[in-house]
N, C-alpha and C. Protein backbone atom coordinates (compact mmCIF):
# COMPACT_ATOMS: atom_id res chain seq x y z
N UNK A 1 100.09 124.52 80.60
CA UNK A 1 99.71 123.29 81.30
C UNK A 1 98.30 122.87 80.84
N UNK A 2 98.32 121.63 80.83
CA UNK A 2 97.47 120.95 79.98
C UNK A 2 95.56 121.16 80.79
N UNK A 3 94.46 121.01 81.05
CA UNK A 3 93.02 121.08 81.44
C UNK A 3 93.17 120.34 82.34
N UNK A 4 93.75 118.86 81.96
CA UNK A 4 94.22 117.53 82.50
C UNK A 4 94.52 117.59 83.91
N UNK A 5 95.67 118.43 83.46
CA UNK A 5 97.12 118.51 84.54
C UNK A 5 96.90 119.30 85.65
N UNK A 6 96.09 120.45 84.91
CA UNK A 6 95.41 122.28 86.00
C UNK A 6 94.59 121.10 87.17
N UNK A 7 93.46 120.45 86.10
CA UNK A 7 91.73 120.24 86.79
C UNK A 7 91.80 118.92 87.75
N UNK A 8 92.19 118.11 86.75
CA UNK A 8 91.75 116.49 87.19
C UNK A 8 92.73 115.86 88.06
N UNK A 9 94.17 116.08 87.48
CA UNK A 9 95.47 115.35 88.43
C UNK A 9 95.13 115.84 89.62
N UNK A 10 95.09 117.27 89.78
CA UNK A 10 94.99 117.58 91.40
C UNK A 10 93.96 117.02 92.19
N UNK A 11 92.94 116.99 91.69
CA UNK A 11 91.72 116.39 92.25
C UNK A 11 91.95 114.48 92.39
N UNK A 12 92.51 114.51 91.53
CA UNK A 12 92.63 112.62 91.54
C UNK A 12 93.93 111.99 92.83
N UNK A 13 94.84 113.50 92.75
CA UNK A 13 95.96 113.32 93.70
C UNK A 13 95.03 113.58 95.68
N UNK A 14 94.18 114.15 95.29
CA UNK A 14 93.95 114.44 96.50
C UNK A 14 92.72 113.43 97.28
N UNK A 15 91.84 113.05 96.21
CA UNK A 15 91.25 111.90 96.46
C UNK A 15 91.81 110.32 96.22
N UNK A 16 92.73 110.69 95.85
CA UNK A 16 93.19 109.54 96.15
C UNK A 16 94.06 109.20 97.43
N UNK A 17 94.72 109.94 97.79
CA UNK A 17 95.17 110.40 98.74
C UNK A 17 96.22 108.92 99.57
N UNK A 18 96.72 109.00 100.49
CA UNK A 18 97.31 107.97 100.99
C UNK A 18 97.75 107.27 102.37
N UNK A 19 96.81 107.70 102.87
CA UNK A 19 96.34 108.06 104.63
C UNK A 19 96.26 106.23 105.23
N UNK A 20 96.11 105.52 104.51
CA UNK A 20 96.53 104.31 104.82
C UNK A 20 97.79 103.53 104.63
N UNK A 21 98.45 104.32 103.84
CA UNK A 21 99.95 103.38 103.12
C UNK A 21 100.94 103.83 104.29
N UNK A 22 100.98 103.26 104.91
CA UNK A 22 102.39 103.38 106.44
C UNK A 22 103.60 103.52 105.30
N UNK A 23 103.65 102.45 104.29
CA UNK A 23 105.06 102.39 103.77
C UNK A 23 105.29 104.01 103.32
N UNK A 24 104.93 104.44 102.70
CA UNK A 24 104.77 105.90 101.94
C UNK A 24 105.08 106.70 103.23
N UNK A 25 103.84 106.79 104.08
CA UNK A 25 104.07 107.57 105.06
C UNK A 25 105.26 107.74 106.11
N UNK A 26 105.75 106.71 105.98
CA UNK A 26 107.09 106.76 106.65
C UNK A 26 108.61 106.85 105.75
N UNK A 27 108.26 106.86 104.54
CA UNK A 27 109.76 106.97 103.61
C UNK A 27 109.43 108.56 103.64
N UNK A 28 108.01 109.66 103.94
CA UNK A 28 108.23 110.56 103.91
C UNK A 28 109.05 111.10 104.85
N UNK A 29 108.37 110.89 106.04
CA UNK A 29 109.12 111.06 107.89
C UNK A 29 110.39 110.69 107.23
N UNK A 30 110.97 109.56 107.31
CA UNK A 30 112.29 109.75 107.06
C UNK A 30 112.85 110.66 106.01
N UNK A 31 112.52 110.56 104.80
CA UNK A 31 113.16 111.93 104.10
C UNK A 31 112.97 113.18 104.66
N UNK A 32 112.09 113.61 105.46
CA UNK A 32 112.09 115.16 105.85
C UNK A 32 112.63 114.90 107.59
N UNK A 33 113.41 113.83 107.52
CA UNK A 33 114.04 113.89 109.14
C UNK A 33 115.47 114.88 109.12
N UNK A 34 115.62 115.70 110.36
CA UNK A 34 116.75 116.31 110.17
C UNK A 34 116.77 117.85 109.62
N UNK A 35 115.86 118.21 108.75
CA UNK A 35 115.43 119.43 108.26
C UNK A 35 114.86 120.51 109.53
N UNK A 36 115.78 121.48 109.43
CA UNK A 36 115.45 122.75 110.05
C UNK A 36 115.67 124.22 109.07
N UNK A 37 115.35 124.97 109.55
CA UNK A 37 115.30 126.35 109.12
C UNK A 37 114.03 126.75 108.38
N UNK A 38 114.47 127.42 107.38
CA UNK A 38 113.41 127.82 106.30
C UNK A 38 113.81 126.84 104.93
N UNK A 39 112.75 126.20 104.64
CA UNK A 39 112.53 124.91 103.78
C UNK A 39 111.80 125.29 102.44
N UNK A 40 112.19 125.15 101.00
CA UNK A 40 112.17 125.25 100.07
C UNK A 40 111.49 123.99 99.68
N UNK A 41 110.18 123.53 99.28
CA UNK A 41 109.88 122.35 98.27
C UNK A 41 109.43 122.66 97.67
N UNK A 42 110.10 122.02 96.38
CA UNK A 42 109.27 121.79 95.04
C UNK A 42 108.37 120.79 94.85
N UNK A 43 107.24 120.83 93.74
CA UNK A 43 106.55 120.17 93.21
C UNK A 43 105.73 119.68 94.80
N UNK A 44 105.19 121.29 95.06
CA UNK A 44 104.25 120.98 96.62
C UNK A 44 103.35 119.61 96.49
N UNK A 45 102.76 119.70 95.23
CA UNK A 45 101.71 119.23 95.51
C UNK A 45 100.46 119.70 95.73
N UNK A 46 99.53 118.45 96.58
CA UNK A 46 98.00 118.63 97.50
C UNK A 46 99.03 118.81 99.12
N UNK A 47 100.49 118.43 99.53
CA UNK A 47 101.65 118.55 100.73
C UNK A 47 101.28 117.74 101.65
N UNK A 48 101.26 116.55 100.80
CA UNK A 48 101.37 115.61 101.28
C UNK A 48 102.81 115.24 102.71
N UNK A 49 103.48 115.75 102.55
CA UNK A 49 104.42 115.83 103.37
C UNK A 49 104.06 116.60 104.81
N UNK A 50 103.40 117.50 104.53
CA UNK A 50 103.29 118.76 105.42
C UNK A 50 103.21 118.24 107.09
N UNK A 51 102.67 116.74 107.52
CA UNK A 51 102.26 116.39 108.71
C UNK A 51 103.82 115.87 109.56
N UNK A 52 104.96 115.83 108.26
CA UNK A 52 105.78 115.54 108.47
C UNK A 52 106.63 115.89 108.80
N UNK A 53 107.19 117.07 108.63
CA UNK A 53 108.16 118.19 109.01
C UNK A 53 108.48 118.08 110.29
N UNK A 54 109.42 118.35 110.56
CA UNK A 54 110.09 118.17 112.36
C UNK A 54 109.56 119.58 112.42
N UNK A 55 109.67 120.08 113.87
CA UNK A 55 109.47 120.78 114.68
C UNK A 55 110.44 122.01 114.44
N UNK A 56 111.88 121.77 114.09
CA UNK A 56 112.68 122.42 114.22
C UNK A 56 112.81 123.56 112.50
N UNK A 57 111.59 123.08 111.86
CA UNK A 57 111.67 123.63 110.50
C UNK A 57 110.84 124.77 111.02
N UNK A 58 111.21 126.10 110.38
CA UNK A 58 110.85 127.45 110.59
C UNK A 58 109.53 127.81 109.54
N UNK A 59 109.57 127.74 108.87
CA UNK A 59 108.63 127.50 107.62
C UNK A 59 109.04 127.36 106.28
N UNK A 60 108.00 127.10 105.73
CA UNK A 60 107.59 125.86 103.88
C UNK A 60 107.53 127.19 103.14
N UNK A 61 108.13 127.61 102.00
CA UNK A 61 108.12 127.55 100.66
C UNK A 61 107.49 126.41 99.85
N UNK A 62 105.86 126.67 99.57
CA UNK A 62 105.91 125.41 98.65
C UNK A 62 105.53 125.96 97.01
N UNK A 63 106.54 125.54 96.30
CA UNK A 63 106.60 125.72 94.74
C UNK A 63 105.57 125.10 93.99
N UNK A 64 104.73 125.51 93.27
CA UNK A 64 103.86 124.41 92.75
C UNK A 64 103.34 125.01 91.43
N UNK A 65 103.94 124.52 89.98
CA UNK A 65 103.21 125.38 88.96
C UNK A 65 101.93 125.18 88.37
N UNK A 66 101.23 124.23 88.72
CA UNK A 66 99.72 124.34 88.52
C UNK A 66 98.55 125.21 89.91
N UNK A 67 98.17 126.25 89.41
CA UNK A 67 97.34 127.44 90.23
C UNK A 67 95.96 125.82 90.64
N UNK A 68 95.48 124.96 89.73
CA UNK A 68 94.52 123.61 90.17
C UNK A 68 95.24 123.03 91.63
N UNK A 69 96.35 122.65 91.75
CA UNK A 69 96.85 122.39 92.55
C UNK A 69 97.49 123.50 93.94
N UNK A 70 97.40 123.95 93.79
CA UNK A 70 97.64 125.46 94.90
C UNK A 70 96.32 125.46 95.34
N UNK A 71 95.20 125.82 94.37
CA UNK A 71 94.52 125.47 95.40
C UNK A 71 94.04 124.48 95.84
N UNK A 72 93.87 122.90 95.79
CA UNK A 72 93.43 122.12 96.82
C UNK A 72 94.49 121.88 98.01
N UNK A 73 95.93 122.52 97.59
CA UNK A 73 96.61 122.25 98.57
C UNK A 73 96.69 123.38 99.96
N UNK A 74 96.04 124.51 99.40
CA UNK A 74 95.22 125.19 100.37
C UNK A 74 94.35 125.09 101.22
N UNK A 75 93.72 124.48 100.86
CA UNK A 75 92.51 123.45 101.69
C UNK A 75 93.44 122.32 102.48
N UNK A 76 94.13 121.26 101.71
CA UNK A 76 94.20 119.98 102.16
C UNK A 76 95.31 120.60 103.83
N UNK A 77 96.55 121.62 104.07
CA UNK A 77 97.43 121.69 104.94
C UNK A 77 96.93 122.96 105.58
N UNK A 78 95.47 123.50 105.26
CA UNK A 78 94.86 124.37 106.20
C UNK A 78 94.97 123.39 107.65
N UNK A 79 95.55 124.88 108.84
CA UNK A 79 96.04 123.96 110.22
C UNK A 79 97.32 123.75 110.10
N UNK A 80 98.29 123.40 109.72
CA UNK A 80 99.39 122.90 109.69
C UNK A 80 100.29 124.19 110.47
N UNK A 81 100.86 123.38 111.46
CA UNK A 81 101.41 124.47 112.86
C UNK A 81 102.83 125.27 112.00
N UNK A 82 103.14 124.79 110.64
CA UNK A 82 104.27 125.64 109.82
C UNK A 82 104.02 126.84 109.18
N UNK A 83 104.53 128.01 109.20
CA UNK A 83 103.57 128.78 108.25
C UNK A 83 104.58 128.30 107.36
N UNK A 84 103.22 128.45 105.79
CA UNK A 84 103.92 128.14 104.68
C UNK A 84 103.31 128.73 103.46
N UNK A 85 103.94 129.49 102.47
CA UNK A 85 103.79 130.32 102.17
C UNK A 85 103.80 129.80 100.49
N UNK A 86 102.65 130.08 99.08
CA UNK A 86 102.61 129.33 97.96
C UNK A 86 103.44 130.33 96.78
N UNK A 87 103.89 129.79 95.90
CA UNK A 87 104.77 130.12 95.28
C UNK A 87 104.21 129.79 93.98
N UNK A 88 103.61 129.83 92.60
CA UNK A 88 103.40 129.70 91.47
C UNK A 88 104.32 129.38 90.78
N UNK A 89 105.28 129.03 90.37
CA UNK A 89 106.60 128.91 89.42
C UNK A 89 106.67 127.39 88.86
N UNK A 90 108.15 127.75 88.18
CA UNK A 90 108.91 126.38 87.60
C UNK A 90 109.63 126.42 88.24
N UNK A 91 110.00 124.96 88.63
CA UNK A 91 111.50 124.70 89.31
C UNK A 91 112.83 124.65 88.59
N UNK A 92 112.59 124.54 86.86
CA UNK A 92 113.97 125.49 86.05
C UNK A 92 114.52 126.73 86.19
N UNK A 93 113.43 127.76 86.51
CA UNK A 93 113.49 129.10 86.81
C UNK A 93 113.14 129.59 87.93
N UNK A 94 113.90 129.40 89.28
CA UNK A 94 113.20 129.90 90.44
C UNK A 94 113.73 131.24 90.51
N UNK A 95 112.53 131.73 91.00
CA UNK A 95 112.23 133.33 91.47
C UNK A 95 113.39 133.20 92.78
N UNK A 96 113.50 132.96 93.30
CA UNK A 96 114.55 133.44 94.44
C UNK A 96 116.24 133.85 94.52
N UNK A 97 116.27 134.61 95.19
CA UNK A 97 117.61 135.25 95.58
C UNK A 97 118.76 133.64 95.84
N UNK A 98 119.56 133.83 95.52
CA UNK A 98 121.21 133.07 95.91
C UNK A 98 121.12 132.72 97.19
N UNK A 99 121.26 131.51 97.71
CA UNK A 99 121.54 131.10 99.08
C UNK A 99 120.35 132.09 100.28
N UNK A 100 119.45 131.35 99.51
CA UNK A 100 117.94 132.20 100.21
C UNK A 100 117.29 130.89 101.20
N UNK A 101 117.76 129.57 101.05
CA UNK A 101 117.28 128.70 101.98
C UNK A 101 117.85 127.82 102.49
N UNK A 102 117.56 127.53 104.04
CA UNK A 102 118.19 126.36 104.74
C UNK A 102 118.41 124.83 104.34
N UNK A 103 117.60 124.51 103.14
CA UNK A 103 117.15 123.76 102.58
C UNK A 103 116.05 123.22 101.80
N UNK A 104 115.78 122.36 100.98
CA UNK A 104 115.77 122.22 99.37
C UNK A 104 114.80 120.37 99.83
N UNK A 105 113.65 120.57 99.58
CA UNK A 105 112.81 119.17 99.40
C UNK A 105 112.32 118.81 97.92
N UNK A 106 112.68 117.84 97.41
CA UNK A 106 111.56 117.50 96.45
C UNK A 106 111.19 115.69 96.72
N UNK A 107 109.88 115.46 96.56
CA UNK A 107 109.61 114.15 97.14
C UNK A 107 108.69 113.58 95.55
N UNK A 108 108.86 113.17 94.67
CA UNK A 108 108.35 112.06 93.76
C UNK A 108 108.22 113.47 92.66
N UNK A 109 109.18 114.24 92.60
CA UNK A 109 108.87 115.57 91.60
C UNK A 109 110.07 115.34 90.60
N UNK A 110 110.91 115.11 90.56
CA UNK A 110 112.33 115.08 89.58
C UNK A 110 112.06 114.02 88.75
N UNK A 111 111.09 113.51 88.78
CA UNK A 111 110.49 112.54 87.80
C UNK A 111 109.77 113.45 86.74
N UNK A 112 109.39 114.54 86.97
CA UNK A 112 108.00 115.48 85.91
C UNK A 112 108.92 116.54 85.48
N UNK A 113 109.88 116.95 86.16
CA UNK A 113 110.41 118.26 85.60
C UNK A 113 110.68 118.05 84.12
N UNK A 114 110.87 119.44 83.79
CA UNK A 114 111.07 119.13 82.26
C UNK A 114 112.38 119.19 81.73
N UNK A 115 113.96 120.19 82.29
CA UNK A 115 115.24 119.84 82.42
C UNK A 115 115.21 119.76 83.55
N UNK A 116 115.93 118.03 84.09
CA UNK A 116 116.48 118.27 85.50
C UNK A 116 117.69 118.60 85.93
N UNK A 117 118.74 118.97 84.91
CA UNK A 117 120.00 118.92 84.83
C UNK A 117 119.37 120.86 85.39
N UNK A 118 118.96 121.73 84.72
CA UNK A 118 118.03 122.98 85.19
C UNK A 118 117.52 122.74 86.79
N UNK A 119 116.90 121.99 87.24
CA UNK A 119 116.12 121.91 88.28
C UNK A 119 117.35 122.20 89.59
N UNK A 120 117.51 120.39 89.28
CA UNK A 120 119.40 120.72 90.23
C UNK A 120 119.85 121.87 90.15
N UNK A 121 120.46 122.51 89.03
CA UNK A 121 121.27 123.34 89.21
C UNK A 121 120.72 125.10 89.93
N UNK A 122 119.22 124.67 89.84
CA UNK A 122 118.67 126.06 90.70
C UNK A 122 118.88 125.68 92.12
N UNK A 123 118.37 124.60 92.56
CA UNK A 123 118.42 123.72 93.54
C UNK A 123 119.42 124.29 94.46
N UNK A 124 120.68 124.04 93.97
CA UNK A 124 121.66 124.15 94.44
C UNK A 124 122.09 125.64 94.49
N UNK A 125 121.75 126.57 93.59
CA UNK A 125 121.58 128.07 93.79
C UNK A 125 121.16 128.54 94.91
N UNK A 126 119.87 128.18 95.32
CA UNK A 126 118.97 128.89 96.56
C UNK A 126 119.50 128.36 97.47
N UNK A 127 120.45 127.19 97.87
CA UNK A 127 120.72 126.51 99.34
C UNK A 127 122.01 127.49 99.42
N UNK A 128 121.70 127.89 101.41
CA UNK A 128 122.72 128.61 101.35
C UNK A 128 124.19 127.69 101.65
N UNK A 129 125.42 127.72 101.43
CA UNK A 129 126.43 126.69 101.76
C UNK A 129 126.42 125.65 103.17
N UNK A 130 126.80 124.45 102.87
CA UNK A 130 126.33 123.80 103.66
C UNK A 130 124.73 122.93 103.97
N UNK A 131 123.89 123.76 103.33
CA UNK A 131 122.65 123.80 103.80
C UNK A 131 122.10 121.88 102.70
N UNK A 132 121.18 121.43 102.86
CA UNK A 132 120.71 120.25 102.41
C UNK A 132 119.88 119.87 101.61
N UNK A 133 119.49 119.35 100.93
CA UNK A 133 118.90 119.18 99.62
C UNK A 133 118.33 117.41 100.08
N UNK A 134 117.02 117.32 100.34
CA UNK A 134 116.67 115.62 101.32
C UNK A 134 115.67 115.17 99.65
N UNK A 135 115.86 114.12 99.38
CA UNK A 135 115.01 113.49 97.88
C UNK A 135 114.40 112.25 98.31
N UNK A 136 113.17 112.47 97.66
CA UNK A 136 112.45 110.74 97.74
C UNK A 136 112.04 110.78 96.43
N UNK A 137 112.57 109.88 95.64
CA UNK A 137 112.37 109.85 93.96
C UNK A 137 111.98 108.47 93.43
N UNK A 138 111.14 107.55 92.47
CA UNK A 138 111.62 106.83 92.23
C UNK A 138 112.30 106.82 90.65
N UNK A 139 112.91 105.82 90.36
CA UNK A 139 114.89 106.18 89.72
C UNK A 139 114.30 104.88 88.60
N UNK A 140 114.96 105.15 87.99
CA UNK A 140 115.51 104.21 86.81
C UNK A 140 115.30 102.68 87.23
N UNK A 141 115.61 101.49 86.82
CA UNK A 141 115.68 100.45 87.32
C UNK A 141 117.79 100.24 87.25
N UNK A 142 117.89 99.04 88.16
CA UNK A 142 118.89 99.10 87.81
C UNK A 142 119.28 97.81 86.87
N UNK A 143 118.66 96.51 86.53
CA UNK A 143 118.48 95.75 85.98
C UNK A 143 117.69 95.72 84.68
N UNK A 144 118.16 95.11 83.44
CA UNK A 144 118.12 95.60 82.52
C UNK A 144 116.04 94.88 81.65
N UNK A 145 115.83 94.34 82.46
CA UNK A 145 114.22 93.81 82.32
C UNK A 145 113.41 94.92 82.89
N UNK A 146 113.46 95.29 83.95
CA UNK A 146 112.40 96.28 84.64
C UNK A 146 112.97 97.70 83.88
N UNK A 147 114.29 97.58 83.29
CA UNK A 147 114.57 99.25 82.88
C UNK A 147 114.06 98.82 81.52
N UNK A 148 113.74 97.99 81.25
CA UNK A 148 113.05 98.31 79.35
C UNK A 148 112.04 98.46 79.74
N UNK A 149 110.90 97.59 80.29
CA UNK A 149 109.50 98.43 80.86
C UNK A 149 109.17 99.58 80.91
N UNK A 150 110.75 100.06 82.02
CA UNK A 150 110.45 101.62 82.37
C UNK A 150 110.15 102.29 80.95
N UNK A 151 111.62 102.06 80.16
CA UNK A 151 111.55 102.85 78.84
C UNK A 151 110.36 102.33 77.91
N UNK A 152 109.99 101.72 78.21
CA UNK A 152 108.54 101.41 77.36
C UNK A 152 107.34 102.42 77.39
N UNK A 153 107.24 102.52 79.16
CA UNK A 153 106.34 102.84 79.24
C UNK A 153 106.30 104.46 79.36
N UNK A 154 107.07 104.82 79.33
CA UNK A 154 107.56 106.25 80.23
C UNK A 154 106.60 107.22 79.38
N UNK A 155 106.45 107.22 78.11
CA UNK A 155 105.64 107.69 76.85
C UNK A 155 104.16 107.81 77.71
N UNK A 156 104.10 106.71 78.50
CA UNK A 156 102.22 106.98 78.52
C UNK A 156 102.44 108.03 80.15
N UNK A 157 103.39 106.95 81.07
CA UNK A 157 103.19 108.01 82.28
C UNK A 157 103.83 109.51 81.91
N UNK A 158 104.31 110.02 81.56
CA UNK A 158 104.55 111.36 80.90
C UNK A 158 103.07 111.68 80.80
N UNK A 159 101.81 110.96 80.00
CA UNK A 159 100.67 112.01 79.84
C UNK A 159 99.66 111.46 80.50
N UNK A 160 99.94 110.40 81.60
CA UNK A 160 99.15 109.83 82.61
C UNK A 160 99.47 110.72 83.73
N UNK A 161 100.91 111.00 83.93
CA UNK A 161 101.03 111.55 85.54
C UNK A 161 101.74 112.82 85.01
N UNK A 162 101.46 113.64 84.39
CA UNK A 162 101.62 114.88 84.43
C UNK A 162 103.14 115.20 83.98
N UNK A 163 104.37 114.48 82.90
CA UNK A 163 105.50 114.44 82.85
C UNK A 163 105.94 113.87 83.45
N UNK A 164 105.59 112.51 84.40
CA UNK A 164 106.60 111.36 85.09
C UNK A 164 107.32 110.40 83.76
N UNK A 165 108.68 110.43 84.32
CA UNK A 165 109.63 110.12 84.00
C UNK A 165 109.91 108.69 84.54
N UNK A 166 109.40 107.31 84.07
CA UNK A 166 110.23 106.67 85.31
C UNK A 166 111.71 105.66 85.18
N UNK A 167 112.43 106.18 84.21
CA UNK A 167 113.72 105.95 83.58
C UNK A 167 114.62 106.92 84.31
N UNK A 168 114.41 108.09 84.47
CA UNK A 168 115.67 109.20 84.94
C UNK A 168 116.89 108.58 86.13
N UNK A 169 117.97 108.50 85.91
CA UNK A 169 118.64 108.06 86.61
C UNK A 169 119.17 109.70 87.68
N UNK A 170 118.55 109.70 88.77
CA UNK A 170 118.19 111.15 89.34
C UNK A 170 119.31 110.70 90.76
N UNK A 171 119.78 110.28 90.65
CA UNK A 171 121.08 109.89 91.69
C UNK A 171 122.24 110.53 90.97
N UNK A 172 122.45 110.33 90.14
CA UNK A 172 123.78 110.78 89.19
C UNK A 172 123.39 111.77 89.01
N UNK A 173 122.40 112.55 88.43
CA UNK A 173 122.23 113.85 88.45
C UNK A 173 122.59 114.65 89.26
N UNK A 174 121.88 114.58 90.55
CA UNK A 174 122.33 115.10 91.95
C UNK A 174 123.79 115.50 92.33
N UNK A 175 124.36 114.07 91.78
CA UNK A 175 125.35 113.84 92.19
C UNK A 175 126.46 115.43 91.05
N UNK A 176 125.94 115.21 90.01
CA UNK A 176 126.69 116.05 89.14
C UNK A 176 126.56 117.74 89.32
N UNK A 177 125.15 117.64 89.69
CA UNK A 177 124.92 119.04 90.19
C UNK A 177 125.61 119.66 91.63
N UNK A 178 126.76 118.87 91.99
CA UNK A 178 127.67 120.13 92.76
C UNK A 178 127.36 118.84 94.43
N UNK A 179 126.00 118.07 94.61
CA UNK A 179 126.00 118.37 95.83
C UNK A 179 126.92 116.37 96.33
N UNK A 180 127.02 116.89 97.41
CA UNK A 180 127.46 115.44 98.28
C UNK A 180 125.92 114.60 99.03
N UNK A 181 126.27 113.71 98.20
CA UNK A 181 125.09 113.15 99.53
C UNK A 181 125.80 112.32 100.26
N UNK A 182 125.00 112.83 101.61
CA UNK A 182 125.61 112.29 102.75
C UNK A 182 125.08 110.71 103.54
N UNK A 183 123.34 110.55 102.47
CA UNK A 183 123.07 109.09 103.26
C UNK A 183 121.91 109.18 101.94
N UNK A 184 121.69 107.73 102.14
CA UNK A 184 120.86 107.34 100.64
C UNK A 184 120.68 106.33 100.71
N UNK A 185 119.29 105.73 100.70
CA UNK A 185 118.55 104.72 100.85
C UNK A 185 118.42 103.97 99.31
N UNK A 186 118.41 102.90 99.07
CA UNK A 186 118.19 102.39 97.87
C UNK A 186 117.26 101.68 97.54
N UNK A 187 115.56 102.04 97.70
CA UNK A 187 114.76 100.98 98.05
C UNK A 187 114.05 99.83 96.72
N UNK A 188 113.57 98.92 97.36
CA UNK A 188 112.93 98.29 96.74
C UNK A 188 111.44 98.07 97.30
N UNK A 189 110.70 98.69 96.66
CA UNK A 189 108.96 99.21 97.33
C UNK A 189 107.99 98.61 96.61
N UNK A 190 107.81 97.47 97.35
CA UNK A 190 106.33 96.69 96.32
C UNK A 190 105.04 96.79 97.75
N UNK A 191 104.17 97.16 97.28
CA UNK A 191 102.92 97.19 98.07
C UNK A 191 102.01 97.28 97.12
N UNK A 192 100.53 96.87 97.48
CA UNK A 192 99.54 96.84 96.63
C UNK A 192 99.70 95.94 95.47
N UNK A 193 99.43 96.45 94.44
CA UNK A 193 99.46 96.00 92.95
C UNK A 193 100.30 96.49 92.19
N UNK A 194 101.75 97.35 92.72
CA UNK A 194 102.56 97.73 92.12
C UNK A 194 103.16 96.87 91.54
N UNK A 195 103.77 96.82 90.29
CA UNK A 195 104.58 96.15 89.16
C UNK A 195 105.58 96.30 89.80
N UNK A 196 106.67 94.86 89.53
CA UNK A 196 108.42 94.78 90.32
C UNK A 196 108.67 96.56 89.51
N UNK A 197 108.59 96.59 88.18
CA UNK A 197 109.08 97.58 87.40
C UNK A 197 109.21 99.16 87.88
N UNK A 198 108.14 99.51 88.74
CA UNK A 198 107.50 100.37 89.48
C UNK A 198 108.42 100.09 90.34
N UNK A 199 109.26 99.89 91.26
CA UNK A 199 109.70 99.58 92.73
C UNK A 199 110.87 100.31 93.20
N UNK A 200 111.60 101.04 92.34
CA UNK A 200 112.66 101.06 92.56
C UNK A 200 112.56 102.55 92.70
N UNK A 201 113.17 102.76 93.92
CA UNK A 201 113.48 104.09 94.83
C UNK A 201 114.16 104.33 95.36
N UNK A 202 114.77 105.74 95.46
CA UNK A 202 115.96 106.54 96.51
C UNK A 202 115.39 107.19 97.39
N UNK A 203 115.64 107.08 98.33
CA UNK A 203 115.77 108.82 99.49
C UNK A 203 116.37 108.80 100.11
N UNK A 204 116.72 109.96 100.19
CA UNK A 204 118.19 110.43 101.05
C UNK A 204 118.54 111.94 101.64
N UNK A 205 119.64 111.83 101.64
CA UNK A 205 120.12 113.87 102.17
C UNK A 205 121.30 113.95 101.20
N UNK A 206 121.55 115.43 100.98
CA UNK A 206 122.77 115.51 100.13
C UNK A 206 123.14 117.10 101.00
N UNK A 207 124.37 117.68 100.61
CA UNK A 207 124.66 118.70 100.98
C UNK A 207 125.24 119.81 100.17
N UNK A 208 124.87 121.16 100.03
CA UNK A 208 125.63 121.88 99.06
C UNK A 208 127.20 122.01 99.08
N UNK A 209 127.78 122.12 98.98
CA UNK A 209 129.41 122.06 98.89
C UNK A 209 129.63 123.43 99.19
């Protein structure tokens, strides 16, 4: 991992932070609505999510392969009434046992992985049957002007945001990797100075089979 990626992203993710954007803050609440047990996320983060979690979640697994980022996210969810416990890895290769969790978060991460067709398919390894897999991603465009942008640009955010992807069509993926989703939002998210191109987002729940 790049000086970049260890030093500066984490620090830029955490000062930048997003404590005013309601829209954000609430597509999180809703993606982590419904989640109980012991909870698996990838691509922790600074956990940003962490204020979000229902009540009924037992505790966080959070995956995160930059050690830069582990720790400010040590700091940033110090307090947080979940215990939650840090994990160093890749989400191609997870360290865990077969049907080791109640469920499976990733929130704006299936954009950076490096195979996601790999990611899914661990994904779906660690959930024990039945158990849920909840995504907030943003996806491909579906119109063919904002998806050449995407593919235009995808070259720079790859070494702007740490391997973001913003072409991946990560609905079909999901979909191929074994699980059902059971509800799925299809958004269209302009706030700020975001580009139409930028806008286009999923979140949802899916279920292991």
């Amino acid at each position: 991992m790049s000086l970049y990626c260890e030093h500066f992203f984490p620090w830029f993710l955490e000062k930048a932070g997003e404590s005013s954007n309601e829209i954000v803050k609430n597509l999180r609440r809703d993606t982590l609505d419904g989640l109980s047990g012991d909870v698996l996320e990838i691509g922790f983060g600074i956990g940003h999510n962490t204020p979000f979690y229902p009540p009924e979640v037992k505790s966080i697994t959070a995956l995160e392969p930059s050690m830069g980022m582990i720790g400010r996210a040590k700091r940033f969810v110090s307090g947080a009434g979940i215990p939650i416990s840090f994990e160093q890895g890749s989400a191609e290769s997870l360290s865990f046992s077969d049907r080791s969790f109640d469920a499976v978060v990733s929130t704006m991460t299936l954009c950076s992985v490096s195979s996601l067709r790999e990611v899914l398919k661990e994904i779906y390894r660690v959930i024990k049957p039945g158990g849920a897999f909840h995504f907030l991603e943003h996806v491909a465009a579906s119109n063919l002007i904002d998806r050449s942008f995407q593919n235009l640009l995808t070259p720079v955010t790859r070494t702007i945001f740490c391997g973001c992807h913003l072409n991946r069509d990560i609905e079909s993926a999901i979909i191929c990797a074994g699980f059902h989703i059971k509800d799925i939002n299809r958004d269209r998210l302009r706030f700020g100075i975001i580009p139409e191109f930028l806008s286009h987002f999923i979140h949802g729940a899916s279920v292991r089979k």
